[in-house]
C-alpha atoms as a PDB file:
ATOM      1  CA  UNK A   1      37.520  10.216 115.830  1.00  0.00           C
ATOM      2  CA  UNK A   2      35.093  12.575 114.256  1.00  0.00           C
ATOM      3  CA  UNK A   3      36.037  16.234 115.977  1.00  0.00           C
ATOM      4  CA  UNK A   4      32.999  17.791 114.906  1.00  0.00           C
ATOM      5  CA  UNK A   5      30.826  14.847 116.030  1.00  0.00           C
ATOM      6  CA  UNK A   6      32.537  15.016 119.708  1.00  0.00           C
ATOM      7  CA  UNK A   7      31.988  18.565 120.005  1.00  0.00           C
ATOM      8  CA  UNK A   8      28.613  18.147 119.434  1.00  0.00           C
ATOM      9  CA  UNK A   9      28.416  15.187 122.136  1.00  0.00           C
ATOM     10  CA  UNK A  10      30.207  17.137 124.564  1.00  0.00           C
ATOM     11  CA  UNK A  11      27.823  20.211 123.877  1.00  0.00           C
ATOM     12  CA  UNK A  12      24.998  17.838 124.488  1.00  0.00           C
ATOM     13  CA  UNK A  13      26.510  17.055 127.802  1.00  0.00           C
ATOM     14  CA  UNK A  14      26.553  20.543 128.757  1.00  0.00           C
ATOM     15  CA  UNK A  15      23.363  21.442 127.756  1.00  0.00           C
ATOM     16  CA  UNK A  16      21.717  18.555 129.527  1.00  0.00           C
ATOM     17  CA  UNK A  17      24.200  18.559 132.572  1.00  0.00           C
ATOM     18  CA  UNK A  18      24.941  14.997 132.496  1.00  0.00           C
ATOM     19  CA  UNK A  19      25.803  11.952 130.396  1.00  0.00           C
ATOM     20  CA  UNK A  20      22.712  10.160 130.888  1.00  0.00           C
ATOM     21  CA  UNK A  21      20.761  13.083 129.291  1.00  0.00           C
ATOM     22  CA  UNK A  22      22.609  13.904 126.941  1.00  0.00           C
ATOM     23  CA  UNK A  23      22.412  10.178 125.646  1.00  0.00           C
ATOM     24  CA  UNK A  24      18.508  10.157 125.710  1.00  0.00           C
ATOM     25  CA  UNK A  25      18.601  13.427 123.506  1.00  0.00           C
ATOM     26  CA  UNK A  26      21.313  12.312 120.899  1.00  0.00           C
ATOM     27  CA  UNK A  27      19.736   8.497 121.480  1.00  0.00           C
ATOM     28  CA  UNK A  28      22.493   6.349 122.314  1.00  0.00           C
ATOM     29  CA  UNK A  29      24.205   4.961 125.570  1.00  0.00           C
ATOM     30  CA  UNK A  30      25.796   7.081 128.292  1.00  0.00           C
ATOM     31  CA  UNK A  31      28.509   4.790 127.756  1.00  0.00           C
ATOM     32  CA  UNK A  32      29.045   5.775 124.349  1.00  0.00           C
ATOM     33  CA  UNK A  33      28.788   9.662 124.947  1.00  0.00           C
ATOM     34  CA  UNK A  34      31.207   8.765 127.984  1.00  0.00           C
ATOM     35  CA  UNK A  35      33.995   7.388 125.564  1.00  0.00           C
ATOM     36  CA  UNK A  36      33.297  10.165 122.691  1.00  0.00           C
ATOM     37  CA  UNK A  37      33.505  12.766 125.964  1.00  0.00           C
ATOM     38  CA  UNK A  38      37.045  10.961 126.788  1.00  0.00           C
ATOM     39  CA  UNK A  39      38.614  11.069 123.066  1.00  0.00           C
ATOM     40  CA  UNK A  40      37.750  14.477 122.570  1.00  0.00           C
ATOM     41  CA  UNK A  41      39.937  15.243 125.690  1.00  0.00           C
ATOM     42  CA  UNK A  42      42.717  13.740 124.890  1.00  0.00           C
ATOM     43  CA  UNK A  43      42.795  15.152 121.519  1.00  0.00           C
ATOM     44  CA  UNK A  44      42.251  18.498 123.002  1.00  0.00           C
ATOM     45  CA  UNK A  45      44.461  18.080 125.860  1.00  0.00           C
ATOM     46  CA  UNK A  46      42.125  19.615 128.509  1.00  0.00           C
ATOM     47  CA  UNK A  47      39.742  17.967 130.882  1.00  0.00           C
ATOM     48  CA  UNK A  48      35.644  19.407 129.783  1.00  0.00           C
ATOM     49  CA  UNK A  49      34.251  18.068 132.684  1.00  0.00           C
ATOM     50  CA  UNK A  50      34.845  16.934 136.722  1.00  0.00           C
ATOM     51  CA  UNK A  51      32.588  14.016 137.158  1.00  0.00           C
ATOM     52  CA  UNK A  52      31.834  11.550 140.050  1.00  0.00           C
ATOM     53  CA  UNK A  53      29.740   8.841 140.776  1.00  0.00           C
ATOM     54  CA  UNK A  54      26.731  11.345 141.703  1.00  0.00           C
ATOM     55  CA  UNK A  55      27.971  14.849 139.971  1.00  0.00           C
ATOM     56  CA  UNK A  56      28.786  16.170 136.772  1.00  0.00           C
ATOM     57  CA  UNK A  57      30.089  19.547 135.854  1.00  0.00           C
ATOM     58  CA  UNK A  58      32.698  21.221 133.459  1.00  0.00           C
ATOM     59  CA  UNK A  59      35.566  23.098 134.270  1.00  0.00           C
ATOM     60  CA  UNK A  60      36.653  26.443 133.567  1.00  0.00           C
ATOM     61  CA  UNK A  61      38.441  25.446 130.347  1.00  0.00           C
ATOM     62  CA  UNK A  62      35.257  23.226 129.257  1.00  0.00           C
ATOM     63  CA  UNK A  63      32.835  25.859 129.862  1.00  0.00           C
ATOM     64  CA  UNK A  64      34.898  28.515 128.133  1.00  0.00           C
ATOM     65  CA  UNK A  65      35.385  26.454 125.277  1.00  0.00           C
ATOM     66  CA  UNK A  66      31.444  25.047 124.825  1.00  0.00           C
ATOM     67  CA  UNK A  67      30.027  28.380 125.430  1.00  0.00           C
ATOM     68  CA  UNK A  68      32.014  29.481 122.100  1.00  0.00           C
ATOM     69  CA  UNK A  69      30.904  25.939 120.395  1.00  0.00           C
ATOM     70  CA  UNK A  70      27.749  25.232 121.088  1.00  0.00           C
ATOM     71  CA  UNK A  71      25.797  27.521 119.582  1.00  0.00           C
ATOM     72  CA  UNK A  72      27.858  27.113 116.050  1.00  0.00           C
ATOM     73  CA  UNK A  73      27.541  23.367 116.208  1.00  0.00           C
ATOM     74  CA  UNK A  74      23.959  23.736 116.681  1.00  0.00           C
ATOM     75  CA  UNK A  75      23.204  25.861 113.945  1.00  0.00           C
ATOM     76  CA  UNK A  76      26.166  23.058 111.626  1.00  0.00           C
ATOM     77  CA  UNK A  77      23.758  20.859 112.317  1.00  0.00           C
ATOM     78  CA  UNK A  78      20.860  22.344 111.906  1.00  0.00           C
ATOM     79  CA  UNK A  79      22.201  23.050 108.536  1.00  0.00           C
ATOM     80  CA  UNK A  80      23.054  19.573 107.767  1.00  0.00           C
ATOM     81  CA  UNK A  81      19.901  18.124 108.562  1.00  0.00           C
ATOM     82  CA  UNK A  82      18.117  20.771 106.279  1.00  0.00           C
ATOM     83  CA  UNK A  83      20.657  19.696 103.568  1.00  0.00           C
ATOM     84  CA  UNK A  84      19.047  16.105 104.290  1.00  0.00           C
ATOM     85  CA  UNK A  85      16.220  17.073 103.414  1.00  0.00           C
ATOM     86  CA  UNK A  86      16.517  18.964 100.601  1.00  0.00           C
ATOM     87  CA  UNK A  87      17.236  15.130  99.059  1.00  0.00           C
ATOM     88  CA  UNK A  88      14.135  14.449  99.655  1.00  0.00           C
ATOM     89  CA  UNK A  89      11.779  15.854  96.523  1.00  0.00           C
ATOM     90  CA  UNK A  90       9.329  18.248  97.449  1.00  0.00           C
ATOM     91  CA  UNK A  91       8.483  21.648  95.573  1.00  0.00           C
ATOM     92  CA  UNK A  92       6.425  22.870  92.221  1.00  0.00           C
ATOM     93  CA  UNK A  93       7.780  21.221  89.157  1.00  0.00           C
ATOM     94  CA  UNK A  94       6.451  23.661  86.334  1.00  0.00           C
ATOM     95  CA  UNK A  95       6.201  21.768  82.898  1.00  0.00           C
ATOM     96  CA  UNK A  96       4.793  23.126  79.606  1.00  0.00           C
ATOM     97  CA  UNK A  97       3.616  20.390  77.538  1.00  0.00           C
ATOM     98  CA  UNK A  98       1.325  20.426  74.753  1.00  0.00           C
ATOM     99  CA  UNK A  99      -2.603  19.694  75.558  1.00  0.00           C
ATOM    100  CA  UNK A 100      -3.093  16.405  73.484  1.00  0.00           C
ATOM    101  CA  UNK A 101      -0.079  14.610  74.730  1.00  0.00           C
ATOM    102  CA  UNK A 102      -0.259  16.005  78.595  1.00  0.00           C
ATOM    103  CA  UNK A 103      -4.090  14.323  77.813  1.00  0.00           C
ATOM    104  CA  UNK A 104      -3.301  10.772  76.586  1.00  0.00           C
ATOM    105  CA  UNK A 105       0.310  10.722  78.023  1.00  0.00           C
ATOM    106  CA  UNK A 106       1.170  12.310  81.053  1.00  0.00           C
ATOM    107  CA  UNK A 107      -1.815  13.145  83.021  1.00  0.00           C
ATOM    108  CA  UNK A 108      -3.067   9.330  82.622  1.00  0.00           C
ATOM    109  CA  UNK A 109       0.229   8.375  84.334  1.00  0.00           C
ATOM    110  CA  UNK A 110       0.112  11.189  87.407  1.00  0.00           C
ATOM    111  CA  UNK A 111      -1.344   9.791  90.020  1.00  0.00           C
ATOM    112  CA  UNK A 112       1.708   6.944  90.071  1.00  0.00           C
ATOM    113  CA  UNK A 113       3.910   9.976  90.436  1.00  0.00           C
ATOM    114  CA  UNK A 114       1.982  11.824  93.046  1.00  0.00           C
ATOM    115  CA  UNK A 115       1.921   8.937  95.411  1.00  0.00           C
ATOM    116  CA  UNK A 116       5.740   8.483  95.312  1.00  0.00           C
ATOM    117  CA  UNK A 117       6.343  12.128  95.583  1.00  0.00           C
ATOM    118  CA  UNK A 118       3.490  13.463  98.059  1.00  0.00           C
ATOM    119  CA  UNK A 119       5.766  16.811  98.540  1.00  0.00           C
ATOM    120  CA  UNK A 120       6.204  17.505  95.086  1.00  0.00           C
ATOM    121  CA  UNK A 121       3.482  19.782  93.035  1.00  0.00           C
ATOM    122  CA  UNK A 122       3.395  19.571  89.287  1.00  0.00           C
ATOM    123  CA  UNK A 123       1.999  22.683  87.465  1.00  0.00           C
ATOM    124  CA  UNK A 124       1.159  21.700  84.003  1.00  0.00           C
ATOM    125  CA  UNK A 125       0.795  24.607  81.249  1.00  0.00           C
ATOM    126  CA  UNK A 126      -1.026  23.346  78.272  1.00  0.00           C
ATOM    127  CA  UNK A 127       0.681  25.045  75.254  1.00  0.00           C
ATOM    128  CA  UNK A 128       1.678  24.331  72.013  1.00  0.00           C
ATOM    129  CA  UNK A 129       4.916  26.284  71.690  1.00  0.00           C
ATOM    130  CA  UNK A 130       8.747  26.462  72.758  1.00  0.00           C
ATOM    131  CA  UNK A 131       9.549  28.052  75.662  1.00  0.00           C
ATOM    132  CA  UNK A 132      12.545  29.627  77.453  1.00  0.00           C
ATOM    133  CA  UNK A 133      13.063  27.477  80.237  1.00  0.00           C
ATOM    134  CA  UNK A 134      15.296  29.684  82.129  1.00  0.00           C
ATOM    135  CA  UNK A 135      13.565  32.867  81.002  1.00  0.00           C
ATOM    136  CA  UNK A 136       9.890  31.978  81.980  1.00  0.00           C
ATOM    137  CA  UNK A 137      10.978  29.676  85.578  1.00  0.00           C
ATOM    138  CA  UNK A 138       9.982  26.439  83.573  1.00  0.00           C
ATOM    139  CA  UNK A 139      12.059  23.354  85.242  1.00  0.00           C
ATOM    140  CA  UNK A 140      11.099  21.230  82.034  1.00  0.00           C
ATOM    141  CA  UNK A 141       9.149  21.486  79.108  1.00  0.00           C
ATOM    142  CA  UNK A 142       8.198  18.558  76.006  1.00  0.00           C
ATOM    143  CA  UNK A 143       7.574  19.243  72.867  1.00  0.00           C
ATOM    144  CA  UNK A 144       8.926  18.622  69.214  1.00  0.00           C
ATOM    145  CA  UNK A 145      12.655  17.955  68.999  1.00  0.00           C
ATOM    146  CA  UNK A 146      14.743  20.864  69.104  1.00  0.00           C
ATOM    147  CA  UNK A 147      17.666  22.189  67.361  1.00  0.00           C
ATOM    148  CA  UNK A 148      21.313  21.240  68.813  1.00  0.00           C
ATOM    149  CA  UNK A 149      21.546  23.266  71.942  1.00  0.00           C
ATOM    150  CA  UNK A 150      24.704  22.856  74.525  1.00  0.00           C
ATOM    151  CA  UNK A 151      22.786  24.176  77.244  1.00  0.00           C
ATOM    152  CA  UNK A 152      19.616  21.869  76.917  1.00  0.00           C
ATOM    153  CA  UNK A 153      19.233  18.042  77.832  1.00  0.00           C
ATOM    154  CA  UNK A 154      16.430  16.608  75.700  1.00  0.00           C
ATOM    155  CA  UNK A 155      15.184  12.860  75.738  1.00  0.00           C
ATOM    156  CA  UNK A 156      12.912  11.199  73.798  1.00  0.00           C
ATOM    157  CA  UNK A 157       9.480  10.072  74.370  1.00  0.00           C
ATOM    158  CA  UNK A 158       7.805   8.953  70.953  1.00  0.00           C
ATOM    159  CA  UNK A 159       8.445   9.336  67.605  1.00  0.00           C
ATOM    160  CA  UNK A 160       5.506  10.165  65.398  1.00  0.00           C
ATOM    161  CA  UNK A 161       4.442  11.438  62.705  1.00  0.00           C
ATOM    162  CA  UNK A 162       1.016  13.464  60.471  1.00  0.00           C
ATOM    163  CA  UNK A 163      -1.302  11.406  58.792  1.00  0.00           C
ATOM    164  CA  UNK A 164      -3.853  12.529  56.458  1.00  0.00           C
ATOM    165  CA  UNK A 165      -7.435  12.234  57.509  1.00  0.00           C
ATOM    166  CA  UNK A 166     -11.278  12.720  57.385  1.00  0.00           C
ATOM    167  CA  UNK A 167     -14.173  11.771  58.694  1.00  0.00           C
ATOM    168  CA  UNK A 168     -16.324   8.854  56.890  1.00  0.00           C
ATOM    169  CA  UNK A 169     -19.193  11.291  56.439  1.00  0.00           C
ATOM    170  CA  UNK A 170     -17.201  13.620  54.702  1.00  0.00           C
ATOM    171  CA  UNK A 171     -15.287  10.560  52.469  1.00  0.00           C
ATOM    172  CA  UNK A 172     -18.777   9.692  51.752  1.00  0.00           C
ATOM    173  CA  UNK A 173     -19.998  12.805  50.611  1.00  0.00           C
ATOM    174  CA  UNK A 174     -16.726  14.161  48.582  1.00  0.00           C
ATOM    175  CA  UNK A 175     -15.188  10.614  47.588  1.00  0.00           C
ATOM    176  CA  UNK A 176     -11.675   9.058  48.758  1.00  0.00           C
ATOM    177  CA  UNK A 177      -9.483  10.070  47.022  1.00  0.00           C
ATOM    178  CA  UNK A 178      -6.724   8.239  45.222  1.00  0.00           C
ATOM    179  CA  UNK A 179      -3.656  10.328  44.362  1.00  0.00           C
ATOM    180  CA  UNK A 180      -1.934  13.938  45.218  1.00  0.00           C
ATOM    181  CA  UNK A 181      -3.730  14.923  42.163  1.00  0.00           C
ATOM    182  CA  UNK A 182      -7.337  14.388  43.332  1.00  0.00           C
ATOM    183  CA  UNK A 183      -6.604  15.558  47.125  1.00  0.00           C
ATOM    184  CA  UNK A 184      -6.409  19.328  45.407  1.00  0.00           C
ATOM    185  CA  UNK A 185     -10.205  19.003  44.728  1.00  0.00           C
ATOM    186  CA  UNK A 186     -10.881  18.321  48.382  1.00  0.00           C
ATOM    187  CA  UNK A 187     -11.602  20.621  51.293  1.00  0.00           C
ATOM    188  CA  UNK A 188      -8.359  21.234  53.149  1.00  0.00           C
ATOM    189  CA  UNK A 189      -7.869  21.988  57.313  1.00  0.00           C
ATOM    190  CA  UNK A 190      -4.978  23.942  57.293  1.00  0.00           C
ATOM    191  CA  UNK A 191      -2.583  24.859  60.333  1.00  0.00           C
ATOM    192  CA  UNK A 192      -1.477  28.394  60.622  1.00  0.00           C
ATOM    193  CA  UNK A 193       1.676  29.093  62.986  1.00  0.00           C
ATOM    194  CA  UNK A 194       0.755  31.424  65.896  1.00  0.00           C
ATOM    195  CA  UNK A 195       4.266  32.580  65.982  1.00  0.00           C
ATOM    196  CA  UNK A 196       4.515  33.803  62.458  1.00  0.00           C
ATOM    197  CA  UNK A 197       0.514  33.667  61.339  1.00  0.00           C
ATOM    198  CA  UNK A 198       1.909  31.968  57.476  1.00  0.00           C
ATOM    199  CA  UNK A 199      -0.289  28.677  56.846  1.00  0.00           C
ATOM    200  CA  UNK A 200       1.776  25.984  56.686  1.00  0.00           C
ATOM    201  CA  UNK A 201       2.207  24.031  53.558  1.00  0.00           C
ATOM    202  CA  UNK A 202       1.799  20.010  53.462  1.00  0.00           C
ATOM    203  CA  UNK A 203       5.023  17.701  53.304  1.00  0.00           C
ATOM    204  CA  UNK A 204       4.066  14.376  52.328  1.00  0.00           C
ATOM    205  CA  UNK A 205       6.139  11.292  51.539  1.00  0.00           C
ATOM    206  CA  UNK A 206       5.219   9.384  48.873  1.00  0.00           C
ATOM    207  CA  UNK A 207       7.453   6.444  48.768  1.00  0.00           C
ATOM    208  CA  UNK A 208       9.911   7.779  50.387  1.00  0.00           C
ATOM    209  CA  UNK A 209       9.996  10.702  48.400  1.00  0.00           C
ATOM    210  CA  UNK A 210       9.300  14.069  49.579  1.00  0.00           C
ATOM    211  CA  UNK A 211       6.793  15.636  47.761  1.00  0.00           C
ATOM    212  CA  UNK A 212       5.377  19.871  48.830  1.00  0.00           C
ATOM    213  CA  UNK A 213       1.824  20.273  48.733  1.00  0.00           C
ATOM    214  CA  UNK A 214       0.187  23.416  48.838  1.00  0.00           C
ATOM    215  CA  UNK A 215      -3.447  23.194  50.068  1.00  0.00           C
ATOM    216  CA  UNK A 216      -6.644  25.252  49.453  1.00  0.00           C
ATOM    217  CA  UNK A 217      -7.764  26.437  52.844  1.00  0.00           C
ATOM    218  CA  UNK A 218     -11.366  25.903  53.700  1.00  0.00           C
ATOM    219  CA  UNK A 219     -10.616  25.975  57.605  1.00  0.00           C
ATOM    220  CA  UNK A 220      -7.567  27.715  58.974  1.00  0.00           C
ATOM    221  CA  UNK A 221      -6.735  27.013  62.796  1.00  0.00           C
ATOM    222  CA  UNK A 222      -3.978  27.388  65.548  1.00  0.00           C
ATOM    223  CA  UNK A 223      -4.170  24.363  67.208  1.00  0.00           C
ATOM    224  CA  UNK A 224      -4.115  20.975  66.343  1.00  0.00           C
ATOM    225  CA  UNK A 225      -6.205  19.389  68.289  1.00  0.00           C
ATOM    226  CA  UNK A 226      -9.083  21.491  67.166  1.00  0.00           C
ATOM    227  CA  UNK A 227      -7.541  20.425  63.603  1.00  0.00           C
ATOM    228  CA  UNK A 228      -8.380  16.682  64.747  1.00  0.00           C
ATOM    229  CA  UNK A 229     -12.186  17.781  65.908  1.00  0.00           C
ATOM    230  CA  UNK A 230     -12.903  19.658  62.990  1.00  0.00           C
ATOM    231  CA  UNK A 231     -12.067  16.739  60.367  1.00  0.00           C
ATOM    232  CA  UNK A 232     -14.045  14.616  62.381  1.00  0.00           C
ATOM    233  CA  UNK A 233     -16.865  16.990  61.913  1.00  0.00           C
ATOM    234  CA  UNK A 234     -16.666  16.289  58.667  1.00  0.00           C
ATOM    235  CA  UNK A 235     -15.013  20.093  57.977  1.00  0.00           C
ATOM    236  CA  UNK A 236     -12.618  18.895  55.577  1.00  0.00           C
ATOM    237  CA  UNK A 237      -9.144  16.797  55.076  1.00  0.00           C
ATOM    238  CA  UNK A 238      -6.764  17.186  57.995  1.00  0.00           C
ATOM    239  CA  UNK A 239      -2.884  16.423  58.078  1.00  0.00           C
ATOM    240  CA  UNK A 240      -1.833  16.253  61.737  1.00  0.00           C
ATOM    241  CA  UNK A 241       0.211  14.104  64.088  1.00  0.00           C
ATOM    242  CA  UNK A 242      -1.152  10.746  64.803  1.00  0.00           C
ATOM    243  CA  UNK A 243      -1.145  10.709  68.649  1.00  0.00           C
ATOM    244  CA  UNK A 244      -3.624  13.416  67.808  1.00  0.00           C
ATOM    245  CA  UNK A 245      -6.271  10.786  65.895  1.00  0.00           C
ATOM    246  CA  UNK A 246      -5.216   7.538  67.043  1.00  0.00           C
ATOM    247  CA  UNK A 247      -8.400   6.779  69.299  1.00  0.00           C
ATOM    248  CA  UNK A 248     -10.711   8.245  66.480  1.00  0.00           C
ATOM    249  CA  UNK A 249      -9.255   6.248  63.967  1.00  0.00           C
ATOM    250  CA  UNK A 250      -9.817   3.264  66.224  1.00  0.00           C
ATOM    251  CA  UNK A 251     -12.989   3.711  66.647  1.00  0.00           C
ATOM    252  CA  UNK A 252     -13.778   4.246  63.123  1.00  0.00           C
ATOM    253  CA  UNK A 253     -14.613   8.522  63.446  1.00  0.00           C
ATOM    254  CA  UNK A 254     -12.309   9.280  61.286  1.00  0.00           C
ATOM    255  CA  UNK A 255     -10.439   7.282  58.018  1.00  0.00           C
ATOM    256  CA  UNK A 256      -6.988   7.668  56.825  1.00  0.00           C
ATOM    257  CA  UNK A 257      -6.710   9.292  53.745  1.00  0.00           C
ATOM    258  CA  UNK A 258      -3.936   7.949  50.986  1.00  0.00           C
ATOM    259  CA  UNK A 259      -2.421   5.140  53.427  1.00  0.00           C
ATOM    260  CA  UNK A 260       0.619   5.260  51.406  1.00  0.00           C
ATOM    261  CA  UNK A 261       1.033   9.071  51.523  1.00  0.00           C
ATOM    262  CA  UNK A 262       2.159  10.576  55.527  1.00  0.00           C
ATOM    263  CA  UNK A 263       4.063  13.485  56.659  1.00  0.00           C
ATOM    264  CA  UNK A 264       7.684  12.844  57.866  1.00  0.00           C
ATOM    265  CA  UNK A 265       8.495  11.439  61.410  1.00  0.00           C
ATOM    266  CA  UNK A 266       9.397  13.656  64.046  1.00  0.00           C
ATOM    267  CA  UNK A 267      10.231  13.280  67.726  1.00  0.00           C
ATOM    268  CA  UNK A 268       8.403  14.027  70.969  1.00  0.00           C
ATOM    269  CA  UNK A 269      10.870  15.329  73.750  1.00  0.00           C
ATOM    270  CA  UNK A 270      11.303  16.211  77.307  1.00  0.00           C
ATOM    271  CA  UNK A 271      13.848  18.690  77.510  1.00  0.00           C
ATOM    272  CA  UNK A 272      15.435  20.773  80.200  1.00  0.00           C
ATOM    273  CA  UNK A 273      18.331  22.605  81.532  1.00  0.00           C
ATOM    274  CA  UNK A 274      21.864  20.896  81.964  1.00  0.00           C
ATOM    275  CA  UNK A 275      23.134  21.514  85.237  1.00  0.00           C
ATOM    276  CA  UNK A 276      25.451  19.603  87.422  1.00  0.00           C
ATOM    277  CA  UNK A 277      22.684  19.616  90.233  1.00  0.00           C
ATOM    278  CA  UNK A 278      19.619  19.553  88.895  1.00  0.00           C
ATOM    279  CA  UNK A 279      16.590  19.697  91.413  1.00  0.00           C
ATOM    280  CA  UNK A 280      15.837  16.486  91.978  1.00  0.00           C
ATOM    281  CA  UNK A 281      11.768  17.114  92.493  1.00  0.00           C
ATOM    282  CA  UNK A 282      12.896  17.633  88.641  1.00  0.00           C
ATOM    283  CA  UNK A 283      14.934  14.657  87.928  1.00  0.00           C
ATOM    284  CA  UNK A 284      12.267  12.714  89.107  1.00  0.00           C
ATOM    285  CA  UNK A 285       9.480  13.933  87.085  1.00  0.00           C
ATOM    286  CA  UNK A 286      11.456  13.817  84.026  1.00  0.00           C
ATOM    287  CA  UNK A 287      12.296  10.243  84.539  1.00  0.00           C
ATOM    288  CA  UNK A 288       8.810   9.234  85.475  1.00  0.00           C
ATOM    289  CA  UNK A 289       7.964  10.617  82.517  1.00  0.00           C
ATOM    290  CA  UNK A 290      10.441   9.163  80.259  1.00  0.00           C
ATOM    291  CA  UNK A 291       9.368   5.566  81.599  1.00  0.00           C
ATOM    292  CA  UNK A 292       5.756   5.974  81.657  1.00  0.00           C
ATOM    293  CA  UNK A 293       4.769   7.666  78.011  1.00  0.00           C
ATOM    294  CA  UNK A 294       5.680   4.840  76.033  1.00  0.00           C
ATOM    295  CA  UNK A 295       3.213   2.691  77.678  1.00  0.00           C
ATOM    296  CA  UNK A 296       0.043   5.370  76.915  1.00  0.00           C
ATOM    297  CA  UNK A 297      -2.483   3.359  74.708  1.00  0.00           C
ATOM    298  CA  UNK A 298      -3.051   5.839  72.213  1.00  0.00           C
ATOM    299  CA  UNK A 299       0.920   5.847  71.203  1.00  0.00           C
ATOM    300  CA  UNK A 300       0.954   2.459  71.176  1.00  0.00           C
ATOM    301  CA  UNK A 301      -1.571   2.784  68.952  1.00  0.00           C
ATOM    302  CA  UNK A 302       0.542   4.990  66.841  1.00  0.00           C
ATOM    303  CA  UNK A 303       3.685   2.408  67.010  1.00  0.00           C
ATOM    304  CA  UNK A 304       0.960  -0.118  65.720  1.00  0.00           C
ATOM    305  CA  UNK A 305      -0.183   1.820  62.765  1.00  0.00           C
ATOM    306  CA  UNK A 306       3.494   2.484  61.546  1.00  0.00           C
ATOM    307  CA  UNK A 307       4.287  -0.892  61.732  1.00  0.00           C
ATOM    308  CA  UNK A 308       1.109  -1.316  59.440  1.00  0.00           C
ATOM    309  CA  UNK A 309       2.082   0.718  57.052  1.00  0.00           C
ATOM    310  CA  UNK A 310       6.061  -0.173  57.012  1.00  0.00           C
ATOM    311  CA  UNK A 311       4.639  -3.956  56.247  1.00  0.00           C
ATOM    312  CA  UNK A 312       2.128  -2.914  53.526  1.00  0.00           C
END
C-alpha cells in the first residue's frame, strides 16, 4: 500500500465527510476509497473514522491526526502535479542564429514546431557572432563549429563551405577569369571581422592544396549576406559560404568563379549547454532543428553542388 496515497484518500474523506464524496472528487468508487480507508488503519493501528449505514465521522485520533495531514498532503500534491507539468514544454526558447540560415533553414521549418509545442515561444536573435550562452540567458545558439569545449554540446546541421562568385554582368564586363593569377586584376568584396575590424584574407583550395590569397578591397563589409547582394550587384568578386548563394546561383544571378578553386569546408552547429536536465522546451527545439535543416532546399542545393564538383 502506498502511505502517502492513503493519507491523501482518507483526507479526502474528511474534507468531504463521506466516502461517496470523497470518491466523486478523487474519481473512483466509494468502494475503492472504502478499502484504501481500511489498509491505512491497519497499518496505522487506529480507527480514522466511526461509520454506519447512514453516518460517517472520524474519531478523536482521526481528526487529530488529518488536521496535522491534510493540509501538507495538499500542498505534496499540489507540488507533484506542478512537477507534471513542468514535462510538458512551455516557455521562451532564446536562440541566436545567424540571419541567412535562420532565413532558408529554420524559420521555413517553424510553424511544424509551433503546432507541436503551442506553449513554447521561440525568440530568434539574428546575429552573426558567438555568444555566451550562460552569460547572455541564451538556451541555444548555431553557428560555425566551435573549439573543444567540456561544457558545450554541439551537433551538426550542414557542412558547407565559400565559393567564389559574381554576377554575370560583372563577368561580362571584367572577363572570367581563369587562374589565381588573373583573379588579382579583379574587383574584390572583402569581409572584415566585427570583432577585431582586420579584413580577412582568402583561403582557397586548389586541388586540394591550400593556397593564401590576399585580395584588393574594392568593397569592405560586416556581414555576409550583404557580401552575397553586393556581388550580385555586380560590385565585385565575392568569396562566401554557399548556403549564402545557392538560390542565386540557381537561378542564374550570380556565376561561380574558378569551379575548381573553393574555400575549405566548415560545419554549421547547434550548440548549447550540457546539463543533466536540460529544459526540455530546449531539448525539443534543438532536436526539431537538428531533423528539419537538412531537408531546407537551398542546402540541398549546396550538398548538390559539392557533389558536382567532387565528380568533375
Amino acid at each position: 500500500m502506498d502511505t502517502f496515497q492513503a493519507l491523501a484518500v482518507a483526507a479526502a474523506v474528511w474534507r468531504a465527510g463521506s466516502f461517496s464524496g470523497a470518491a466523486r472528487r478523487i474519481g473512483v468508487t466509494p468502494a475503492a476509497v472504502a478499502k484504501q480507508v481500511a489498509q491505512l488503519e491497519a497499518r496505522l493501528g487506529m480507527r480514522l473514522f466511526d461509520r454506519n449505514t447512514h453516518h460517517l465521522a472520524a474519531t478523536e485520533e482521526g481528526r487529530s491526526l488529518l488536521e496535522r495531514v491534510s493540509a501538507p498532503v495538499q500542498e505534496v500534491q499540489e507540488a507533484l502535479a506542478s512537477s507534471r507539468a513542468a514535462r510538458v514544454a512551455r516557455g521562451v526558447v532564446k536562440v541566436s542564429v545567424p540571419a541567412t540560415f535562420a532565413r532558408i533553414a529554420i524559420i521555413p521549418r517553424l510553424a511544424e514546431f509551433l503546432a507541436r509545442f503551442p506553449e513554447v515561444q521561440v525568440d530568434l536573435r539574428l546575429e552573426n557572432r558567438r555568444v555566451d550562452l550562460v552569460a547572455e540567458g541564451y538556451d541555444c545558439a548555431i553557428g560555425a563549429a566551435l573549439e573543444p569545449d567540456s561544457t558545450l554540446v554541439a551537433r551538426t546541421l550542414a557542412t558547407l563551405r565559400p565559393v567564389l562568385c559574381a554576377s554575370p554582368a560583372y563577368l561580362a564586363a571584367r572577363g572570367q577569369p581563369r587562374s589565381m593569377s588573373e583573379l588579382s586584376a579583379h574587383r574584390c568584396i572583402v569581409m572584415r571581422s566585427d570583432t577585431t575590424g582586420r579584413l580577412r584574407d582568402w583561403e582557397l583550395l586548389v586541388r586540394g592544396r591550400s593556397h593564401k590569397f590576399i585580395p584588393d578591397p574594392a568593397l569592405q563589409l560586416t556581414d555576409p549576406e550583404s557580401a552575397a547582394a553586393a556581388a550580385e550587384a555586380g560590385c565585385g568578386i565575392a568569396l562566401v559560404g554557399m548556403h549564402h548563394v545557392a538560390r542565386a546561383l540557381m537561378e542564374g544571378r550570380l556565376v561561380r568563379v574558378l569551379d575548381g578553386v573553393q574555400g575549405p569546408r566548415f560545419q554549421i552547429v547547434i550548440y548549447y549547454a550540457r546539463r543533466r536536465l536540460l529544459p526540455l522546451r530546449t531539448r525539443e527545439f534543438v532536436d526539431h532543428v537538428v531533423a528539419t535543416v537538412p531537408h531546407s532546399p537551398d542546402l540541398l542545393a549546396c550538398q548538390s553542388a559539392f557533389a558536382r564538383d567532387a565528380s568533375s
